[in-house]
Every structure is written in structure tokens, then in C-alpha cells.
PDB file of N, CA and C in Angstrom:
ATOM      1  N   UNK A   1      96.875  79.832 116.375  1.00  0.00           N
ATOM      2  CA  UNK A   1      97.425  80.332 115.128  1.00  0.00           C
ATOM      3  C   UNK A   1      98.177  81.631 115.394  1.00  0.00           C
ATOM      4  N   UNK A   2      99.121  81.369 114.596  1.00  0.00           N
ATOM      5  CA  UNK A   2     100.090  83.035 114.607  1.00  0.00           C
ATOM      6  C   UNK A   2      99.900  84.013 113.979  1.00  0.00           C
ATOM      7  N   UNK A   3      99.260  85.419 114.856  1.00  0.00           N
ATOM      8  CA  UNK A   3      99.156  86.509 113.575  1.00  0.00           C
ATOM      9  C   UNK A   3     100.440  87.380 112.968  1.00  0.00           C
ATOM     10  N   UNK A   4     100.684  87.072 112.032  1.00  0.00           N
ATOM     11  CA  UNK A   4     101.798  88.223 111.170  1.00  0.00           C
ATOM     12  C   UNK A   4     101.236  89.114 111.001  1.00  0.00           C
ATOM     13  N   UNK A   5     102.334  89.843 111.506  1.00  0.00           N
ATOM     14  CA  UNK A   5     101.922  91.733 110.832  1.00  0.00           C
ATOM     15  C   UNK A   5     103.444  92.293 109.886  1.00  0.00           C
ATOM     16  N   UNK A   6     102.997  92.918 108.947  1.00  0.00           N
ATOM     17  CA  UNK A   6     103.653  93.394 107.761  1.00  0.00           C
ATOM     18  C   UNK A   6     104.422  94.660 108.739  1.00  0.00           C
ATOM     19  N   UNK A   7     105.500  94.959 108.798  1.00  0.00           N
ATOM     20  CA  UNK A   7     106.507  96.392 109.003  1.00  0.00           C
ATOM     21  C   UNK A   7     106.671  97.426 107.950  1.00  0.00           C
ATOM     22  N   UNK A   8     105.402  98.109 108.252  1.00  0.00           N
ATOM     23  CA  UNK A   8     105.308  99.145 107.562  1.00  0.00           C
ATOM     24  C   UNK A   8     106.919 100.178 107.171  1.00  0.00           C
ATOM     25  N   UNK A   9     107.069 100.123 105.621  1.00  0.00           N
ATOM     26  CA  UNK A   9     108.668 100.993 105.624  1.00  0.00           C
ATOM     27  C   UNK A   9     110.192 100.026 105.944  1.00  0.00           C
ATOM     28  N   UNK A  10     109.945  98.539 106.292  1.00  0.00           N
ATOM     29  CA  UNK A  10     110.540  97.700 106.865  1.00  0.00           C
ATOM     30  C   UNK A  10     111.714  97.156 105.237  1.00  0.00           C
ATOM     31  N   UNK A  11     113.135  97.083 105.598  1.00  0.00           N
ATOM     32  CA  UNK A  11     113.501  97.229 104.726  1.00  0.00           C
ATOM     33  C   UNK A  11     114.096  95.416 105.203  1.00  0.00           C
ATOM     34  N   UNK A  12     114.411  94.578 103.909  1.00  0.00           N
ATOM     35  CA  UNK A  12     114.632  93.170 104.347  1.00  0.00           C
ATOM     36  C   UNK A  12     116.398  93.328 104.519  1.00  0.00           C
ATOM     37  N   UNK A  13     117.284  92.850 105.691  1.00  0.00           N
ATOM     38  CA  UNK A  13     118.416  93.354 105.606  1.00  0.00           C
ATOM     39  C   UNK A  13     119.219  92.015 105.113  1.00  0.00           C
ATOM     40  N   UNK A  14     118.497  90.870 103.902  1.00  0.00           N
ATOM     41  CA  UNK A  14     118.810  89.975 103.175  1.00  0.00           C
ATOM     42  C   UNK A  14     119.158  90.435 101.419  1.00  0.00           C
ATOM     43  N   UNK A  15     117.693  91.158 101.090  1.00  0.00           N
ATOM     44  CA  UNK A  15     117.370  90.922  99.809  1.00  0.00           C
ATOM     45  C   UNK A  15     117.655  92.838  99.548  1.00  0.00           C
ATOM     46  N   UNK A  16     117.365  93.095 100.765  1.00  0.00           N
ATOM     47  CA  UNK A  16     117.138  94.680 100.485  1.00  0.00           C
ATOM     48  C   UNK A  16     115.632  95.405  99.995  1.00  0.00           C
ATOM     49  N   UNK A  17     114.696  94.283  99.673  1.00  0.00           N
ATOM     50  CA  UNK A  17     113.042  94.515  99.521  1.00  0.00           C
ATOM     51  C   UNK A  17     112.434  95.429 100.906  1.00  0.00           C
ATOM     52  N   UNK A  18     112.076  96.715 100.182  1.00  0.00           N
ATOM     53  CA  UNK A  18     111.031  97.618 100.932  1.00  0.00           C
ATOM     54  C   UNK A  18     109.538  96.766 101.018  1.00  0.00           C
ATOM     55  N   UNK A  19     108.975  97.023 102.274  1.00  0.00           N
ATOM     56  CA  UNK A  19     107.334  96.983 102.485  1.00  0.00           C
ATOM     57  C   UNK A  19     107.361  94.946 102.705  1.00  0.00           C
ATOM     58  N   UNK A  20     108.459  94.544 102.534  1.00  0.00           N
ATOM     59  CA  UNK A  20     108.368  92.615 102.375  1.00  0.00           C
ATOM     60  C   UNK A  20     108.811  91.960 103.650  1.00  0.00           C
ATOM     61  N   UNK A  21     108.745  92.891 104.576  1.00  0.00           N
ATOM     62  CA  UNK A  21     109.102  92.314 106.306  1.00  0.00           C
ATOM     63  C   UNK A  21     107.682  91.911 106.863  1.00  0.00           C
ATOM     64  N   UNK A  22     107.567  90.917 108.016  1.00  0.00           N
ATOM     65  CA  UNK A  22     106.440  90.900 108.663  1.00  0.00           C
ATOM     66  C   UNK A  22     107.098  90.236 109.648  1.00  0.00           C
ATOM     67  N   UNK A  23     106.305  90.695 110.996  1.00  0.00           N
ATOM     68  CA  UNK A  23     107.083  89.787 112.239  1.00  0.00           C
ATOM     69  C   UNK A  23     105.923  89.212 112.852  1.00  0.00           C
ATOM     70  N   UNK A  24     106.440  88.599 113.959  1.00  0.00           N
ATOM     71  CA  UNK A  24     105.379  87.783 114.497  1.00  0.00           C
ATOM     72  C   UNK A  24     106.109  87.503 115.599  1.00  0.00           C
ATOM     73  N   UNK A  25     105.150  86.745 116.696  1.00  0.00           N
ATOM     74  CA  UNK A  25     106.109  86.432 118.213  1.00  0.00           C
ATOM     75  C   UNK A  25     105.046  84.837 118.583  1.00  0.00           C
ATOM     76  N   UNK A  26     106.354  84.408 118.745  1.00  0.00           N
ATOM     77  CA  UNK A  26     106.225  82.522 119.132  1.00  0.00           C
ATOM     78  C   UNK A  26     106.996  82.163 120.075  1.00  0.00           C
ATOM     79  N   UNK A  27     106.018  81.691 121.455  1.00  0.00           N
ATOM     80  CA  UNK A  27     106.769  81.621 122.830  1.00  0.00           C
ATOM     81  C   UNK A  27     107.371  82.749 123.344  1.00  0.00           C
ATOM     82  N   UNK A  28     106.541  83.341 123.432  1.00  0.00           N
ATOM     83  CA  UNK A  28     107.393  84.732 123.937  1.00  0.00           C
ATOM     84  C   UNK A  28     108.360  85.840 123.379  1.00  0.00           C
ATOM     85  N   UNK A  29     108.715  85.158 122.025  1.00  0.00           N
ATOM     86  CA  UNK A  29     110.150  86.093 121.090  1.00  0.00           C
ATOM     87  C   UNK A  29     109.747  86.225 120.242  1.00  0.00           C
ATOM     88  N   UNK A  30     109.870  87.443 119.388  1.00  0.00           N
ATOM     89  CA  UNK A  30     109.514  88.063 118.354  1.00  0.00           C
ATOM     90  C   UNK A  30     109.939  87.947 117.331  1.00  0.00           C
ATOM     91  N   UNK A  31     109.674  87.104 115.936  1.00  0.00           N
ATOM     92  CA  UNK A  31     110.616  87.053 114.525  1.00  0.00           C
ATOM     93  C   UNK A  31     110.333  88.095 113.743  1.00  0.00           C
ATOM     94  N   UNK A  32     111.125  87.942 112.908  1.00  0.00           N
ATOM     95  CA  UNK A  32     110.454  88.929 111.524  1.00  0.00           C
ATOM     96  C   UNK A  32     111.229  88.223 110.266  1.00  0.00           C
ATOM     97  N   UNK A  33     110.287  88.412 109.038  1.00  0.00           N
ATOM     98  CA  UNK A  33     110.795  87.110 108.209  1.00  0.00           C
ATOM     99  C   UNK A  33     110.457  87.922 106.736  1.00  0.00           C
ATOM    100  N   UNK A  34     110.960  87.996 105.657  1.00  0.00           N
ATOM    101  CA  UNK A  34     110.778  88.305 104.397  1.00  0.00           C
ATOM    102  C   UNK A  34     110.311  87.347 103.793  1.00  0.00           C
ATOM    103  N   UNK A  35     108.956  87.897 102.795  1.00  0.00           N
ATOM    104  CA  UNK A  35     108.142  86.638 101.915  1.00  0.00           C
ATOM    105  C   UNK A  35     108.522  86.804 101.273  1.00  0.00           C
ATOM    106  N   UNK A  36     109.591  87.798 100.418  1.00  0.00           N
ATOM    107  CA  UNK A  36     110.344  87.679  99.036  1.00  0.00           C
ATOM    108  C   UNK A  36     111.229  87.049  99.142  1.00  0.00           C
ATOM    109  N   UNK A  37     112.364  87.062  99.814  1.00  0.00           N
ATOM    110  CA  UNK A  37     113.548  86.003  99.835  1.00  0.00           C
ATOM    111  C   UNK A  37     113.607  84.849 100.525  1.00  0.00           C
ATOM    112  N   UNK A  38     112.640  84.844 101.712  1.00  0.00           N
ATOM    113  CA  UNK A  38     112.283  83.680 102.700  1.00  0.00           C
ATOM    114  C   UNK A  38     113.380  84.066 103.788  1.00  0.00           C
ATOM    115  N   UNK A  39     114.392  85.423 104.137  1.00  0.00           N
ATOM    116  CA  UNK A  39     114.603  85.270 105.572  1.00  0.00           C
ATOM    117  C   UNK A  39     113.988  85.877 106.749  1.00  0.00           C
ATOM    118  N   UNK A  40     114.883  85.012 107.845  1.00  0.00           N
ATOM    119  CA  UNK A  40     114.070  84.497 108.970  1.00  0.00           C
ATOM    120  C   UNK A  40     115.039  84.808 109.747  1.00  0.00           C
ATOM    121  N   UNK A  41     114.805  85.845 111.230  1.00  0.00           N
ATOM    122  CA  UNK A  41     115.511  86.255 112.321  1.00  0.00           C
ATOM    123  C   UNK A  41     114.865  86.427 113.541  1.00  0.00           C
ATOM    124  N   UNK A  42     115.599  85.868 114.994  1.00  0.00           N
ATOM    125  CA  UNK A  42     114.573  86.498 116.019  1.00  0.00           C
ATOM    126  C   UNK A  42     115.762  88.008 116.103  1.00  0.00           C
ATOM    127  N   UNK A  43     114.356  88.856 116.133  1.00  0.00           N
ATOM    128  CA  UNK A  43     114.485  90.053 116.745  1.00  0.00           C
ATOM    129  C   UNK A  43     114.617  90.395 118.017  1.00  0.00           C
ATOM    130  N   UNK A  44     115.638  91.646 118.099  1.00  0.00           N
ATOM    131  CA  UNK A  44     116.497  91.783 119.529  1.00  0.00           C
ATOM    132  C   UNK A  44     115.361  91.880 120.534  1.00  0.00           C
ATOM    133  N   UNK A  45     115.537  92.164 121.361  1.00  0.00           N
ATOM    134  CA  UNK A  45     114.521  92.661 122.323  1.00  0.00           C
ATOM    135  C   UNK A  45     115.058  94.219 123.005  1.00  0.00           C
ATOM    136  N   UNK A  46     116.142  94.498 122.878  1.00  0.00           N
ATOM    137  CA  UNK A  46     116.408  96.340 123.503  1.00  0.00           C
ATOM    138  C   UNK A  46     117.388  95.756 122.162  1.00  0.00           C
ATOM    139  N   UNK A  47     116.808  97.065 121.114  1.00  0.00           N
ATOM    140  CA  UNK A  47     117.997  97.399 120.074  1.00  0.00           C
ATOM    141  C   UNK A  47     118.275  98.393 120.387  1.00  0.00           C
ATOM    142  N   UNK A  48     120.154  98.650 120.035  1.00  0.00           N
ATOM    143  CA  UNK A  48     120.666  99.621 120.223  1.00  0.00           C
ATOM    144  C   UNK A  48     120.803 100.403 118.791  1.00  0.00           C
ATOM    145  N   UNK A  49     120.662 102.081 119.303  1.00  0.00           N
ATOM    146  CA  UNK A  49     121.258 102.726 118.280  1.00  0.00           C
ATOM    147  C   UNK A  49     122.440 102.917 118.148  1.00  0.00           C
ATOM    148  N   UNK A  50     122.915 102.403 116.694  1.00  0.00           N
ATOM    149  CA  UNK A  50     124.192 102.562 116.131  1.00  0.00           C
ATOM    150  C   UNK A  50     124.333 104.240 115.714  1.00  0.00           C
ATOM    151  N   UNK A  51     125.269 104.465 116.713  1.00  0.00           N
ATOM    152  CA  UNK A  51     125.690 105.713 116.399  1.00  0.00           C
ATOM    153  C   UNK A  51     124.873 106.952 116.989  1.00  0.00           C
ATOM    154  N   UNK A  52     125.240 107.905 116.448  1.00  0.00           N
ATOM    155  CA  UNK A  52     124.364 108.826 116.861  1.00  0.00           C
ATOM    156  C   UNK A  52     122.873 109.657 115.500  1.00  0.00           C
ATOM    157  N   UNK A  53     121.910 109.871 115.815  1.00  0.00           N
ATOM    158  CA  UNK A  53     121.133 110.146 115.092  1.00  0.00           C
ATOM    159  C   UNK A  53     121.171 111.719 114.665  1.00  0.00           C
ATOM    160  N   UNK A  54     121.058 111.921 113.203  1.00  0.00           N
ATOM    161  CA  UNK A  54     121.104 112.969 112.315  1.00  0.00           C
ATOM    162  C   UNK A  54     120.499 114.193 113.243  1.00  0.00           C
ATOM    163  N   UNK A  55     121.850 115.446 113.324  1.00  0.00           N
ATOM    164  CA  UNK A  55     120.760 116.527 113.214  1.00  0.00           C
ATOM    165  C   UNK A  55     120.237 117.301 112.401  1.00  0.00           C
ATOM    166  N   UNK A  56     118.449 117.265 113.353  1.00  0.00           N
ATOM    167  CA  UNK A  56     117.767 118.243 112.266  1.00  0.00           C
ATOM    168  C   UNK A  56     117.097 119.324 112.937  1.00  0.00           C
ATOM    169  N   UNK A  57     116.666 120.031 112.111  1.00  0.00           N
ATOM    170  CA  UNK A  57     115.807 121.482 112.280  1.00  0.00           C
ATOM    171  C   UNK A  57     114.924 121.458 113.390  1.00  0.00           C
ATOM    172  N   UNK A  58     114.428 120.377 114.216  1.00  0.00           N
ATOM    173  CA  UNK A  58     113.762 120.204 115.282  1.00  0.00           C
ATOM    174  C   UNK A  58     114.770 119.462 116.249  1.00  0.00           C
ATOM    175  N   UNK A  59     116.002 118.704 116.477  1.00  0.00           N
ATOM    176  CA  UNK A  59     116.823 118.651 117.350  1.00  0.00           C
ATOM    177  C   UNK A  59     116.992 119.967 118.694  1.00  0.00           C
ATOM    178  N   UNK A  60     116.877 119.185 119.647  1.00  0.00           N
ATOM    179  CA  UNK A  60     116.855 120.036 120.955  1.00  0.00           C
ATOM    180  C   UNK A  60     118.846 120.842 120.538  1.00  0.00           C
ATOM    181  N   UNK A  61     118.665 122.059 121.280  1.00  0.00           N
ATOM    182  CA  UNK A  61     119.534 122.744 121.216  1.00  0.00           C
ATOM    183  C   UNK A  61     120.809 122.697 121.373  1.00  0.00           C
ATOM    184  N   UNK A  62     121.557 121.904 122.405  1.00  0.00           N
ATOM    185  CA  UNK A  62     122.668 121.118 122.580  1.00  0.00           C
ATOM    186  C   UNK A  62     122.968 120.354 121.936  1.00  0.00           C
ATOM    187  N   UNK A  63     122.402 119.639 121.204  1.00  0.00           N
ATOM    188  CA  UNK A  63     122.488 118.687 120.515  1.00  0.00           C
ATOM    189  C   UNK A  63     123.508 119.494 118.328  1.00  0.00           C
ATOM    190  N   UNK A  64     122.531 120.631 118.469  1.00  0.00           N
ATOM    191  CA  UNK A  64     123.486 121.003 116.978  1.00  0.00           C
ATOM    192  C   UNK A  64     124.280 121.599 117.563  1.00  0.00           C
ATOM    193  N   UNK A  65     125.204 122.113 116.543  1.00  0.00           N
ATOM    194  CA  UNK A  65     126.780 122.489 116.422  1.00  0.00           C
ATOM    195  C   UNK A  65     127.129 124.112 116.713  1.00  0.00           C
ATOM    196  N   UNK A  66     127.822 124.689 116.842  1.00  0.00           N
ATOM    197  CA  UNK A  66     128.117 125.732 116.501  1.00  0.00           C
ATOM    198  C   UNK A  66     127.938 126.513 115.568  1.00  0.00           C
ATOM    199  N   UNK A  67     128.780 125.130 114.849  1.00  0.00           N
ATOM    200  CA  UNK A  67     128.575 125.675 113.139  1.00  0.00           C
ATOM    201  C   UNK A  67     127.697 125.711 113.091  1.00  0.00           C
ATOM    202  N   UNK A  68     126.910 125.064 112.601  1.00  0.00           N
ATOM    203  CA  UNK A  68     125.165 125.590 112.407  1.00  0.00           C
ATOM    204  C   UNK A  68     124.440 126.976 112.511  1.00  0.00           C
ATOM    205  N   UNK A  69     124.743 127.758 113.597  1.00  0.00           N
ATOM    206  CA  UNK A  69     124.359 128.662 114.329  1.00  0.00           C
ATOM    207  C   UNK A  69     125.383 129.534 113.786  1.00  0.00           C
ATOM    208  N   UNK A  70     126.350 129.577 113.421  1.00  0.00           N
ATOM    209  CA  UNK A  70     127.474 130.876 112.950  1.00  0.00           C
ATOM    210  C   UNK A  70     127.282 130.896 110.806  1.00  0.00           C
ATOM    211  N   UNK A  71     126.714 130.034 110.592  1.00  0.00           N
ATOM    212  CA  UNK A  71     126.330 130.246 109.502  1.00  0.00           C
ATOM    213  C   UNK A  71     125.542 131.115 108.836  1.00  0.00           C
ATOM    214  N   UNK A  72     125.492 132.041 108.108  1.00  0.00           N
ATOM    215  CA  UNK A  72     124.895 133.149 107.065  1.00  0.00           C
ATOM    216  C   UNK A  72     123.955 132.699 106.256  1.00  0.00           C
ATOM    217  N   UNK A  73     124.494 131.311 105.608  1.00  0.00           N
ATOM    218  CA  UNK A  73     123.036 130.663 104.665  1.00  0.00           C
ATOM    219  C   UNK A  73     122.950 131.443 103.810  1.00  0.00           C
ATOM    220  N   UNK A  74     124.089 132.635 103.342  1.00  0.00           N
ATOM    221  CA  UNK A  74     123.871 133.148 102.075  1.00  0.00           C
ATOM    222  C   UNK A  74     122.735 134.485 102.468  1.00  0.00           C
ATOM    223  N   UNK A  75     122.257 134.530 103.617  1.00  0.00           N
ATOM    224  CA  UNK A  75     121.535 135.867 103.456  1.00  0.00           C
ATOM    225  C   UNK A  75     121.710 137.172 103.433  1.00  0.00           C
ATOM    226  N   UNK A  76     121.650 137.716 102.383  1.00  0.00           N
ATOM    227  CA  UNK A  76     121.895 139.302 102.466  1.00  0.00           C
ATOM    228  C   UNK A  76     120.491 140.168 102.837  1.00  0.00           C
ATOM    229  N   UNK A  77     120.552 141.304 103.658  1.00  0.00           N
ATOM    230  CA  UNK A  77     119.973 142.048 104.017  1.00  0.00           C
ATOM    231  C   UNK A  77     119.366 142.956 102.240  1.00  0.00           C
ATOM    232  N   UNK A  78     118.499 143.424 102.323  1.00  0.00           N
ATOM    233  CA  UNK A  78     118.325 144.076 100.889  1.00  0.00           C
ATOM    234  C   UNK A  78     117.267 145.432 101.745  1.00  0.00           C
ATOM    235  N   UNK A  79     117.831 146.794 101.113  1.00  0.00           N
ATOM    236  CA  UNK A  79     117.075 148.129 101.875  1.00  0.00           C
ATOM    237  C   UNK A  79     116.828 148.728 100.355  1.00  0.00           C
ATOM    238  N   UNK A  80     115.133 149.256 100.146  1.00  0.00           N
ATOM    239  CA  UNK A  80     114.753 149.925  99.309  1.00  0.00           C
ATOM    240  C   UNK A  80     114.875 151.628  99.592  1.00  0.00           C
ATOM    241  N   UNK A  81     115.478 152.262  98.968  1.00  0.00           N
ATOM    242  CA  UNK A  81     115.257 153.333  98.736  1.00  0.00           C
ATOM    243  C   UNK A  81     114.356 154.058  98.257  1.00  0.00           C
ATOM    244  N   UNK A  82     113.564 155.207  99.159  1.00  0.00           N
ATOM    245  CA  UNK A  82     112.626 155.670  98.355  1.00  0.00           C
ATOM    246  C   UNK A  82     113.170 157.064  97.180  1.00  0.00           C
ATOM    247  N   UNK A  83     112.477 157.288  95.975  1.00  0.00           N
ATOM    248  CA  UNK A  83     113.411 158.450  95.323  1.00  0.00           C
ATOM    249  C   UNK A  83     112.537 159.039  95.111  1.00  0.00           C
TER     250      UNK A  83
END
């Protein structure tokens, strides 16, 4: 018997249904199939990333921009006077 497992966050790239993916592997290859719309795909085996991935606030250093780093962000310095 085949165990299915649900893809947690798995979005169906048929119906567009969150949490309704589950894959499974038969003979060696891996499917994944939506119980809301009923589709059915074998899954790649090395997927590539399309494109390059978002930078963020934890991205290694080379990776952000210049810009980033020459930006102000609006901060002004503020000095209290004593009287």
C-alpha cells in the first residue's frame, strides 16, 4: 500500500487550493496530486530555482545592494538639551 503525505503550505498549481497537495512515490518517482480538483503530476527530481530569491534582512552580504546600505530610512538623529 501507498502512504500519502499532505504538503504542508503546498499550493495546487491547477485549482490554486492551499493545504490540498499530497505526494506519494510509486516505483521509484514521486507524485503529488490534489484531492480538491483531482490533479495529478510526477514531480521533478532536482527542481530548479526560477530566478533569483528575495532579499532579506538575513541575506549574506554580497548578496544585497548598495542601495540598501546608502539608505537613511528616514532617520533623524534627535539631541536633548539640558536648560
Amino acid at each position: 500500500m501507498t502512504t500519502k503525505r499532505f504538503i504542508a503550505g503546498a499550493v495546487c498549481p491547477s485549482c490554486g487550493h492551499q493545504d490540498s497537495v499530497r505526494m506519494y512515490s510509486e516505483s521509484g518517482e514521486n507524485y503529488r496530486e490534489c484531492v480538491d480538483c483531482g490533479f495529478s503530476d510526477e514531480m521533478e527530481k532536482d527542481p530548479s530555482l526560477a530566478g533569483k530569491p528575495p532579499v532579506t534582512r538575513v541575506s549574506p552580504e554580497d548578496e544585497k545592494s548598495n542601495d540598501d546600505a546608502n539608505k537613511d530610512n528616514g532617520v533623524q538623529i534627535v539631541r536633548i538639551l539640558d536648560q
